[in-house]
Structure formats: structure tokens, C-alpha cells
C-alpha atoms as a PDB file:
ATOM      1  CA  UNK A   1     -52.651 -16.796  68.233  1.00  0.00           C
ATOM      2  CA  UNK A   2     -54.086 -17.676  71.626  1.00  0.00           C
ATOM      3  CA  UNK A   3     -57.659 -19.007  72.367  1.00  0.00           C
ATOM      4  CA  UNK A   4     -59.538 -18.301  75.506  1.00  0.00           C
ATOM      5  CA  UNK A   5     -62.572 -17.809  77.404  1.00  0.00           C
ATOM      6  CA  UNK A   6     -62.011 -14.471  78.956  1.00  0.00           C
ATOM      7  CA  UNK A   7     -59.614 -11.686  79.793  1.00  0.00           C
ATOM      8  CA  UNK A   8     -58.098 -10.418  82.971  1.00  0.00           C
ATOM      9  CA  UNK A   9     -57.123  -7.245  82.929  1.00  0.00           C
ATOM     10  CA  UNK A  10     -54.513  -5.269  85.286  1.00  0.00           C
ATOM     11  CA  UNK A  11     -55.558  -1.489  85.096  1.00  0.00           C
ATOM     12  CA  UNK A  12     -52.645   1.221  85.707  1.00  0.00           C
ATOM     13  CA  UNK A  13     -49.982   0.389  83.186  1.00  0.00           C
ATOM     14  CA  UNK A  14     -52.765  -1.347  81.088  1.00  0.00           C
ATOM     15  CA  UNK A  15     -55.540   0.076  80.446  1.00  0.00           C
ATOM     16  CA  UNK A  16     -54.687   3.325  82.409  1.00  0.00           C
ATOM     17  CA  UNK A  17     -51.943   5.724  81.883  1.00  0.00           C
ATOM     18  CA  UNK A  18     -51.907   6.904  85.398  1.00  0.00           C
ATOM     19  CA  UNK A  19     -48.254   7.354  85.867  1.00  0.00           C
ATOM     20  CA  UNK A  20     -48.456  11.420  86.182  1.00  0.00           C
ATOM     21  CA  UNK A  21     -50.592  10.979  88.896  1.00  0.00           C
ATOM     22  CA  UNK A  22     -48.742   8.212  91.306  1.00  0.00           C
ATOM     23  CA  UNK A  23     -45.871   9.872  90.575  1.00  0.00           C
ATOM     24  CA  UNK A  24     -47.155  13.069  91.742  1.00  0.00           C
ATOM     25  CA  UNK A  25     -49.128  11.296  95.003  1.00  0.00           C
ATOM     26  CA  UNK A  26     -45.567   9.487  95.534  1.00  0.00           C
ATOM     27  CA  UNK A  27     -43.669  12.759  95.140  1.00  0.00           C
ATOM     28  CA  UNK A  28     -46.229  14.773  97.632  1.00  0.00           C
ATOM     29  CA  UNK A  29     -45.957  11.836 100.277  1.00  0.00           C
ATOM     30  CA  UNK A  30     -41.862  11.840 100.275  1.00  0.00           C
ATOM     31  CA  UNK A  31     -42.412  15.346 100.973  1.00  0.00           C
ATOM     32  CA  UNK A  32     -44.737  14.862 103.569  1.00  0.00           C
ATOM     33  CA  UNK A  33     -42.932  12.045 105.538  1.00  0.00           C
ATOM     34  CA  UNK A  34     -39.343  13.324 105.049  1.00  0.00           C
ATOM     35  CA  UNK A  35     -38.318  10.555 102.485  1.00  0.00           C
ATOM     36  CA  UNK A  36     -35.855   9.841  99.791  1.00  0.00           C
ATOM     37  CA  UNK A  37     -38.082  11.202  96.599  1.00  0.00           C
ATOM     38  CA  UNK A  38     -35.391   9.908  94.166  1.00  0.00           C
ATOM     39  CA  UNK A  39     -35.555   6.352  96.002  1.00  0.00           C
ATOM     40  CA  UNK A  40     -39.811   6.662  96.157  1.00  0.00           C
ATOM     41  CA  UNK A  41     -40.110   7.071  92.128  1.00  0.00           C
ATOM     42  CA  UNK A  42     -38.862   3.822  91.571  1.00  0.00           C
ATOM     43  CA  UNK A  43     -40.925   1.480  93.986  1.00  0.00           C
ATOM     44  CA  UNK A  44     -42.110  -1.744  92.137  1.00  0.00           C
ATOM     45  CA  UNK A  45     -45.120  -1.145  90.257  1.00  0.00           C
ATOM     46  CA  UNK A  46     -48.082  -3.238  90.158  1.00  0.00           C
ATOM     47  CA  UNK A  47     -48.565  -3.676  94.608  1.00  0.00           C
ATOM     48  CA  UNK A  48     -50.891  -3.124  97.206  1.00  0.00           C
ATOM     49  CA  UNK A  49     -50.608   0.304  98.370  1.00  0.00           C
ATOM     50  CA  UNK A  50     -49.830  -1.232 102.188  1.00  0.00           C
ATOM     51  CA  UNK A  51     -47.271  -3.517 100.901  1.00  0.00           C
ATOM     52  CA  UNK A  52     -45.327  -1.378  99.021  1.00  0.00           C
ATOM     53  CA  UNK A  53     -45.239   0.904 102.419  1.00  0.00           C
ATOM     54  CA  UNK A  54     -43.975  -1.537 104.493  1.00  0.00           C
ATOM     55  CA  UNK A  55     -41.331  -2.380 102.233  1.00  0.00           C
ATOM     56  CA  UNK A  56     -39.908   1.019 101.691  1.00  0.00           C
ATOM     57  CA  UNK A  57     -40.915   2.579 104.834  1.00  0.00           C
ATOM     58  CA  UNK A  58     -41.808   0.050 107.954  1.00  0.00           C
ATOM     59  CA  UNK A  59     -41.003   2.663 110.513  1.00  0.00           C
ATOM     60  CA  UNK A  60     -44.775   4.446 109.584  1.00  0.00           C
ATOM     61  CA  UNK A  61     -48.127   3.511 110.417  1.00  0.00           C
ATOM     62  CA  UNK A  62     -49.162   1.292 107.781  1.00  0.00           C
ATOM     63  CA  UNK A  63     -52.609   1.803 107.981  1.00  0.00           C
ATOM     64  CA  UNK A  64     -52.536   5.614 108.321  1.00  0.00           C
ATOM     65  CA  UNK A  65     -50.237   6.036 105.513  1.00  0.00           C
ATOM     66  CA  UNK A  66     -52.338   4.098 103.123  1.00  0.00           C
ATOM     67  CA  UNK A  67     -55.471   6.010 104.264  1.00  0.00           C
ATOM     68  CA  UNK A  68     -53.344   9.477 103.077  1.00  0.00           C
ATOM     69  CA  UNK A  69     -52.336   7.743  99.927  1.00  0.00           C
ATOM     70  CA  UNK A  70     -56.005   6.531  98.652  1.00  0.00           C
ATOM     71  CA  UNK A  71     -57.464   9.625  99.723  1.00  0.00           C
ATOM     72  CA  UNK A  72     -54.742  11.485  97.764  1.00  0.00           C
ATOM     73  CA  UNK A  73     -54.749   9.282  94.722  1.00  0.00           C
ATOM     74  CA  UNK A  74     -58.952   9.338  94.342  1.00  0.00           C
ATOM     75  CA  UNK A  75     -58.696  13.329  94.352  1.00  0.00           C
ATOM     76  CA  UNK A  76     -56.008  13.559  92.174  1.00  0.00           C
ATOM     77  CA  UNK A  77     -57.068  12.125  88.223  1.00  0.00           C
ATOM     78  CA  UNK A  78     -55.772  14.729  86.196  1.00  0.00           C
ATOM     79  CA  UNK A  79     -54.019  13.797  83.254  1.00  0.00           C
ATOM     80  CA  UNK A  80     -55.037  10.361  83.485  1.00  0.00           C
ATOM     81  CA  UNK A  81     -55.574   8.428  79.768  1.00  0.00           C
ATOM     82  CA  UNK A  82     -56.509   5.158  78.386  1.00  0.00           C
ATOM     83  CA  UNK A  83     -53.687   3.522  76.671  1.00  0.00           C
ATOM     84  CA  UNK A  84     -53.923   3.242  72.916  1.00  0.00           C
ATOM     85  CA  UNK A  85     -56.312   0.257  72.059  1.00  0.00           C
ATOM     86  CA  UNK A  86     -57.719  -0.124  75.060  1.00  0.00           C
ATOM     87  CA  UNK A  87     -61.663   1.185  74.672  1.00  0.00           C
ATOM     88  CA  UNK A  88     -61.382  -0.730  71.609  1.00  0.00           C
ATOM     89  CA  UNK A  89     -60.506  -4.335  73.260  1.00  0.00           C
ATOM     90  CA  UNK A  90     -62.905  -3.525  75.882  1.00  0.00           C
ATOM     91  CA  UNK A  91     -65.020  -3.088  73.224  1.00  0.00           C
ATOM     92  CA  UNK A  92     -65.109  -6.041  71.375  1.00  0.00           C
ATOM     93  CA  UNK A  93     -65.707  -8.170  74.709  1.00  0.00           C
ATOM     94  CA  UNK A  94     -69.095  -9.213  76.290  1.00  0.00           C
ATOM     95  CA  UNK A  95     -69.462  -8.251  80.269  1.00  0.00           C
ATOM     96  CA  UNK A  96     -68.706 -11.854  80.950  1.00  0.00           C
ATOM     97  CA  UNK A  97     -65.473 -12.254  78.920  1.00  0.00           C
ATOM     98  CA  UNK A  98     -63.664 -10.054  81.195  1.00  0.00           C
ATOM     99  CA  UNK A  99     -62.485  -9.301  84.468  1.00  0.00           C
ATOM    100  CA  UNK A 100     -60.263  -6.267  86.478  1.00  0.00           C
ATOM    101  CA  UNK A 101     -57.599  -7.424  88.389  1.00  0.00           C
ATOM    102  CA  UNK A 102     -55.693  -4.076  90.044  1.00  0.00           C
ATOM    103  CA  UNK A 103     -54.386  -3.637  93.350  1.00  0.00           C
ATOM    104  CA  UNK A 104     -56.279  -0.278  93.291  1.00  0.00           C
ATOM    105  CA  UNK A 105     -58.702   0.156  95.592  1.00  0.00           C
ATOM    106  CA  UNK A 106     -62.710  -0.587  95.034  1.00  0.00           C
ATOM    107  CA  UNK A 107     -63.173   3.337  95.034  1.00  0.00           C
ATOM    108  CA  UNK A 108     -59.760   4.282  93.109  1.00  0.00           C
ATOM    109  CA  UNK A 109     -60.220   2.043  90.401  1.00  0.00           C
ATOM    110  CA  UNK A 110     -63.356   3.411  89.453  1.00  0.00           C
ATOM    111  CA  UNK A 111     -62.926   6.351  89.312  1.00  0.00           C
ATOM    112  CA  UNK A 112     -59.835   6.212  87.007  1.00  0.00           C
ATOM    113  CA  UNK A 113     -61.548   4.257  84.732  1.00  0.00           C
ATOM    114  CA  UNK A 114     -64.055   6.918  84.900  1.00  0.00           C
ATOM    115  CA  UNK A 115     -61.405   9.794  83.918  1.00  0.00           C
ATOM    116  CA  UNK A 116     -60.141   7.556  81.008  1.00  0.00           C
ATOM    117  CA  UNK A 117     -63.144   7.040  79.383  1.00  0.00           C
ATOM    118  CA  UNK A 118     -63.303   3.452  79.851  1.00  0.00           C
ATOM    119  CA  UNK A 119     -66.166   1.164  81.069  1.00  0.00           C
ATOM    120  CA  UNK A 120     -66.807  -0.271  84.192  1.00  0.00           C
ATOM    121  CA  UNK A 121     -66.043  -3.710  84.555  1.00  0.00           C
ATOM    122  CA  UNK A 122     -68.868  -6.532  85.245  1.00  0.00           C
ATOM    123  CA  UNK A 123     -66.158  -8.386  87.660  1.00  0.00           C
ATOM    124  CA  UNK A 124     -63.861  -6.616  89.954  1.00  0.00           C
ATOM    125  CA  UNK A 125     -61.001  -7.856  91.832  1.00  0.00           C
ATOM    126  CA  UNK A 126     -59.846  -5.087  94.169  1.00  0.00           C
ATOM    127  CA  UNK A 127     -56.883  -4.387  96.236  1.00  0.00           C
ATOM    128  CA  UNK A 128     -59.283  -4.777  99.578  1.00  0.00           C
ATOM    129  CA  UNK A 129     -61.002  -7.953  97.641  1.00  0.00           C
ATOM    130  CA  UNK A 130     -58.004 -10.523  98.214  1.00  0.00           C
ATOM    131  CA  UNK A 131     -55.831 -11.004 101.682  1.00  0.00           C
ATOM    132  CA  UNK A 132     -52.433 -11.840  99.684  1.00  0.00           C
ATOM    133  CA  UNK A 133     -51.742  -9.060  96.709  1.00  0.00           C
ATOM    134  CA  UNK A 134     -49.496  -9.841  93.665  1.00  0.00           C
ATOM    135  CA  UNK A 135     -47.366 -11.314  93.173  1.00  0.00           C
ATOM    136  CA  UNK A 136     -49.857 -14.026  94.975  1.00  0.00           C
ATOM    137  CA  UNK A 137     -52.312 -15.187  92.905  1.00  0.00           C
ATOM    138  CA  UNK A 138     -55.056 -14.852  95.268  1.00  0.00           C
ATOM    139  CA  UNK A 139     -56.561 -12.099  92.903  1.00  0.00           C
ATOM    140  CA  UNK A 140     -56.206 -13.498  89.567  1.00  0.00           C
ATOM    141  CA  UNK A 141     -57.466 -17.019  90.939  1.00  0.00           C
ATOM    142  CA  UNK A 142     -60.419 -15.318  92.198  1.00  0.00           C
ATOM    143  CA  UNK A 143     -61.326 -13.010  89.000  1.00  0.00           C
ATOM    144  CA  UNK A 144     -61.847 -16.135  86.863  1.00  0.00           C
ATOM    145  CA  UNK A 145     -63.904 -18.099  89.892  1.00  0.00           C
ATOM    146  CA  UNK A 146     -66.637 -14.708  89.822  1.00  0.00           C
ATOM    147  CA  UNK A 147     -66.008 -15.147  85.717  1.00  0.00           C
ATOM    148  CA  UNK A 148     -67.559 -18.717  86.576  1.00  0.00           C
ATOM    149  CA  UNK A 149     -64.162 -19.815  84.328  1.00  0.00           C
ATOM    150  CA  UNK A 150     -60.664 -21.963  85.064  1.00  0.00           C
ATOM    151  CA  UNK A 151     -57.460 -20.772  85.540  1.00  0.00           C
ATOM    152  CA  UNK A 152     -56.336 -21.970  82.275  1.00  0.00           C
ATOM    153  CA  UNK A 153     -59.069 -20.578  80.440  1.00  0.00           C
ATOM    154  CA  UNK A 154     -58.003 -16.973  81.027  1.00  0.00           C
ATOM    155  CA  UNK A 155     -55.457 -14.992  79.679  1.00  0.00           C
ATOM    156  CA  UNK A 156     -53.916 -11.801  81.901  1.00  0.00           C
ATOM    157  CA  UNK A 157     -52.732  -8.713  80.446  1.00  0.00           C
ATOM    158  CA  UNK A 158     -50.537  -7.062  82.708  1.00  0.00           C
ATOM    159  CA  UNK A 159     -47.239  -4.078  82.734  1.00  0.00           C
ATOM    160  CA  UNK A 160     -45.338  -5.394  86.198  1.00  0.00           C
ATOM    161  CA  UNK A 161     -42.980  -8.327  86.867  1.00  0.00           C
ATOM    162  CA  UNK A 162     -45.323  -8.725  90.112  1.00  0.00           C
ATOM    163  CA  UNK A 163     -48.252  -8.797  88.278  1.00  0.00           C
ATOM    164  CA  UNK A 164     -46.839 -11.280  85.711  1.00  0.00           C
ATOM    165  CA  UNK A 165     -45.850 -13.600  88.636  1.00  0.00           C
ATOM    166  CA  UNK A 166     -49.466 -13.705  89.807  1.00  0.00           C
ATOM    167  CA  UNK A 167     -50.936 -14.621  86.797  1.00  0.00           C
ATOM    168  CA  UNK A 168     -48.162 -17.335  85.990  1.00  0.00           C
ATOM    169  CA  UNK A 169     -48.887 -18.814  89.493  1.00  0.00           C
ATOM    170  CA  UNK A 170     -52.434 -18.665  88.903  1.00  0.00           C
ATOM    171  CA  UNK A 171     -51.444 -21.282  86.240  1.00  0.00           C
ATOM    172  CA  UNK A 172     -52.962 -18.407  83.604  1.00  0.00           C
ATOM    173  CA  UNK A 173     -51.630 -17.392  80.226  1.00  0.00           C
ATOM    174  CA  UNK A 174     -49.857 -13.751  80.342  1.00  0.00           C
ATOM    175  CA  UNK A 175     -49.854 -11.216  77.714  1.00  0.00           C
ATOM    176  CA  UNK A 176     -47.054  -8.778  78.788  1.00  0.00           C
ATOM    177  CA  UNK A 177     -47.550  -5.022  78.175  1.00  0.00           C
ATOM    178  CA  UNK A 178     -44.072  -2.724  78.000  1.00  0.00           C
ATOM    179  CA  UNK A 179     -45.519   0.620  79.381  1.00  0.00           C
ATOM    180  CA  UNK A 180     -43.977   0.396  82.265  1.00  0.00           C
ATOM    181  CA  UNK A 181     -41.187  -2.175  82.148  1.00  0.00           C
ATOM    182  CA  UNK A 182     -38.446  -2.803  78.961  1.00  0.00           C
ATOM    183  CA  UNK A 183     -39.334  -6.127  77.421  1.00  0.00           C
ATOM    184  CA  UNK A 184     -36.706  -7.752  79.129  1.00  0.00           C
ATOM    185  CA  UNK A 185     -38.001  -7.550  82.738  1.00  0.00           C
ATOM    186  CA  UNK A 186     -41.672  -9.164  81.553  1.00  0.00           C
ATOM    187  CA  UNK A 187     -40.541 -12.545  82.145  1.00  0.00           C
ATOM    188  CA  UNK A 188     -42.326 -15.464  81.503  1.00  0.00           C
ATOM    189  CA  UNK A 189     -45.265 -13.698  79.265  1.00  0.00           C
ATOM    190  CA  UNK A 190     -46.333 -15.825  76.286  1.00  0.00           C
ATOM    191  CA  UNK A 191     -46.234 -12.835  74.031  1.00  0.00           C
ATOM    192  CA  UNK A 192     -45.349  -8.924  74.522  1.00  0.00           C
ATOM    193  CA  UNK A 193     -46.963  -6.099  73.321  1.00  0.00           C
ATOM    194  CA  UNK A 194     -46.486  -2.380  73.190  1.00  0.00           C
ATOM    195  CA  UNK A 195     -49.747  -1.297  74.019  1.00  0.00           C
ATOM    196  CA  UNK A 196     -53.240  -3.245  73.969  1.00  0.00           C
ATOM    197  CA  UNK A 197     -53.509  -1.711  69.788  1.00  0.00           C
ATOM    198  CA  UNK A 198     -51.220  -4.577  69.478  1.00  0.00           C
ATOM    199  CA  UNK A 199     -54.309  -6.957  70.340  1.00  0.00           C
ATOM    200  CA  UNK A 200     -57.084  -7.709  68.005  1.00  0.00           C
ATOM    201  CA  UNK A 201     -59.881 -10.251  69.228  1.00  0.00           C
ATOM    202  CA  UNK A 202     -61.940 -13.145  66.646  1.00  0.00           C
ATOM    203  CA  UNK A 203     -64.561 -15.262  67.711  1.00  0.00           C
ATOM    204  CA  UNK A 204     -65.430 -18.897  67.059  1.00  0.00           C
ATOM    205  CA  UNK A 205     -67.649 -21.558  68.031  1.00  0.00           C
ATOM    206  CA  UNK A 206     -65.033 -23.220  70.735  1.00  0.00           C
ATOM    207  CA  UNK A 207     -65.482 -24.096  74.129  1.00  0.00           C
ATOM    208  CA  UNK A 208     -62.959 -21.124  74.287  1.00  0.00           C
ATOM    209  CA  UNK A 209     -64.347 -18.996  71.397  1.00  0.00           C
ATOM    210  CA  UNK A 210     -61.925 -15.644  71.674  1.00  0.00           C
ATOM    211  CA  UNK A 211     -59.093 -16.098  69.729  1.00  0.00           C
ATOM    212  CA  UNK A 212     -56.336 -13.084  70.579  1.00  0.00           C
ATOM    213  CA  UNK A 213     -53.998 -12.498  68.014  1.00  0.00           C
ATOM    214  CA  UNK A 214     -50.691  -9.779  68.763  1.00  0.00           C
ATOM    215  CA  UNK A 215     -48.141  -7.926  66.818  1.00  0.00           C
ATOM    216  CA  UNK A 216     -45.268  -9.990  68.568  1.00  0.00           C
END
């Protein structure tokens, strides 16, 4: 059982199965640029867009590159799915009580949610929103200061070792979710959970009144 005050949610590995798609985007930009598409399917999950290219590929124009990729990635949301229990948790929350956190972009984000079937988020923390993506916890820090909340009243769910460092830095709570990463490389997470059906939320009268409770 943990208590809080509201919810930060990641989005792709989270709420949003949208690993058909990057994987496709990925796959059509090794093509394009003449890279290693074995080596590009297994780039860290859960990063800006530009940092993740100038890791793997610092020889390209940053900027143009990530203009391809978001313009590639916002055309291209077929097959994308909200994970099992998510509409329902998003359900059971006021507008207030939560908060995205992605490193998607203001547009991108969106429009996946859109293709999911899930609702748009009161609060929005988007990759262009912060100057430092995860693992800083610029973003995370400044989800629960537009939530109007502290850092240690939140709780983040999130899939990605990078993500999980943000939140823990942020001095925040972390749920883990193993979509995307085996159980053993969510490090640090106060609990672990296969998918957000895991999660079930009570209220009470508390100064933090949602009380999570998970399968782990």
C-alpha cells in the first residue's frame, strides 16, 4: 500500500504500447542514414529523441534528424494500444491527481494518446517542456510544481531504468512497470508491476487521500 496525492505518469511503455511503431520509425531511419538496424533496436528506452541521437549517432545533424523522426513518428500510429488497466486508472483519478511525464513531444504525445483511446492529460510535461531529459529530474520535478504538489507527494509510474532514475532523483516514489524491461533492470522502484491492471486506487480523507495498492 502506498498513499499519495497524485500520479505521474510516463506514457510509451506505460500507458502506451507503442513499441510497433518506434520500432518501425527506428528501423526506416537506419535505413535512411546507412546505420546498424540490429544496433538501433536496442537504444535505451525512455529519452529525448535528440539525446538518444547524439549518443548513437553524433556524426548527424541533431536537429535535422529529430525533425525526420517526430515527423515520422506523429504520421505513423498504427497499431498503437493502451496497456491493460490503463483507461481504468486514468479513470478513477480527478484531472488534478495526475500528471504526463514523456519525453514525447507536445504534438506526439497527443496524438498517441489519441490512437489508444486514452484521455488527455490536465498537466503535461513534454520532451520540449524541460532543458535536461531523464534521467534528470527536471521533468518529473516540474509535473508535480504545475500539480501545485511536492516531490514526495507523488508517485511515478514508469517502464525505463532512465525514467526510474528521474523520478528517484526527483526524491519521488516509483512504481516500476516490466513492459519493456525484465524486473531486474527496474532498480530502485518501491514495487513492480506487470501492467497498470496490477494497480487499483482507494480514497480517504488524508492530506494524501489516494491510497495505491499492487499485485507485488
Amino acid at each position: 500500500m502506498l498513499r499519495a496525492a497524485a500520479i505521474l505518469f510516463d506514457m510509451d511503455g506505460v500507458l502506451v504500447d507503442s513499441k510497433a511503431v518506434i520500432e518501425r520509425v527506428l528501423h526506416r531511419w537506419a535505413v535512411r542514414r546507412g546505420l546498424d538496424q540490429e544496433a538501433i533496436l536496442h537504444l535505451p528506452h525512455g529519452q529525448k529523441t535528440r539525446d538518444t541521437i547524439a549518443a548513437f549517432a553524433p556524426h548527424l545533424n541533431v536537429a535535422e534528424e529529430v525533425a525526420w523522426l517526430d515527423a515520422e513518428e506523429e504520421r505513423d500510429v498504427d497499431g498503437i494500444t493502451a496497456f491493460p488497466g490503463a483507461a481504468q486508472l486514468l479513470g478513477e483519478l480527478a484531472p488534478e491527481e495526475w500528471a504526463l511525464v514523456t519525453s514525447a513531444g507536445r504534438d506526439l504525445a497527443p496524438l498517441r494518446l489519441a490512437a489508444a483511446g486514452l484521455p488527455l492529460p490536465g498537466t503535461m510535461v513534454a520532451g520540449e517542456s524541460v532543458t535536461h531529459g531523464k534521467p534528470s529530474p527536471e521533468g518529473y520535478l516540474l509535473g508535480a510544481k504545475l500539480l501545485g504538489r511536492r516531490p514526495d507527494e507523488c508517485i511515478v509510474l514508469e517502464d525505463a531504468p532512465a525514467g526510474i532514475e528521474a523520478g528517484l532523483a526527483a526524491g519521488m516514489r516509483v512504481i516500476g512497470v516490466a513492459t519493456t524491461y525484465p524486473r531486474s533492470r527496474l532498480i530502485g522502484c518501491m514495487a513492480i508491476v506487470t501492467d497498470l491492471s496490477e494497480i487499483s486506487v482507494q480514497r480517504d480523507g488524508s492530506v494524501m487521500p489516494l491510497v495505491l495498492h499492487t499485485r507485488d
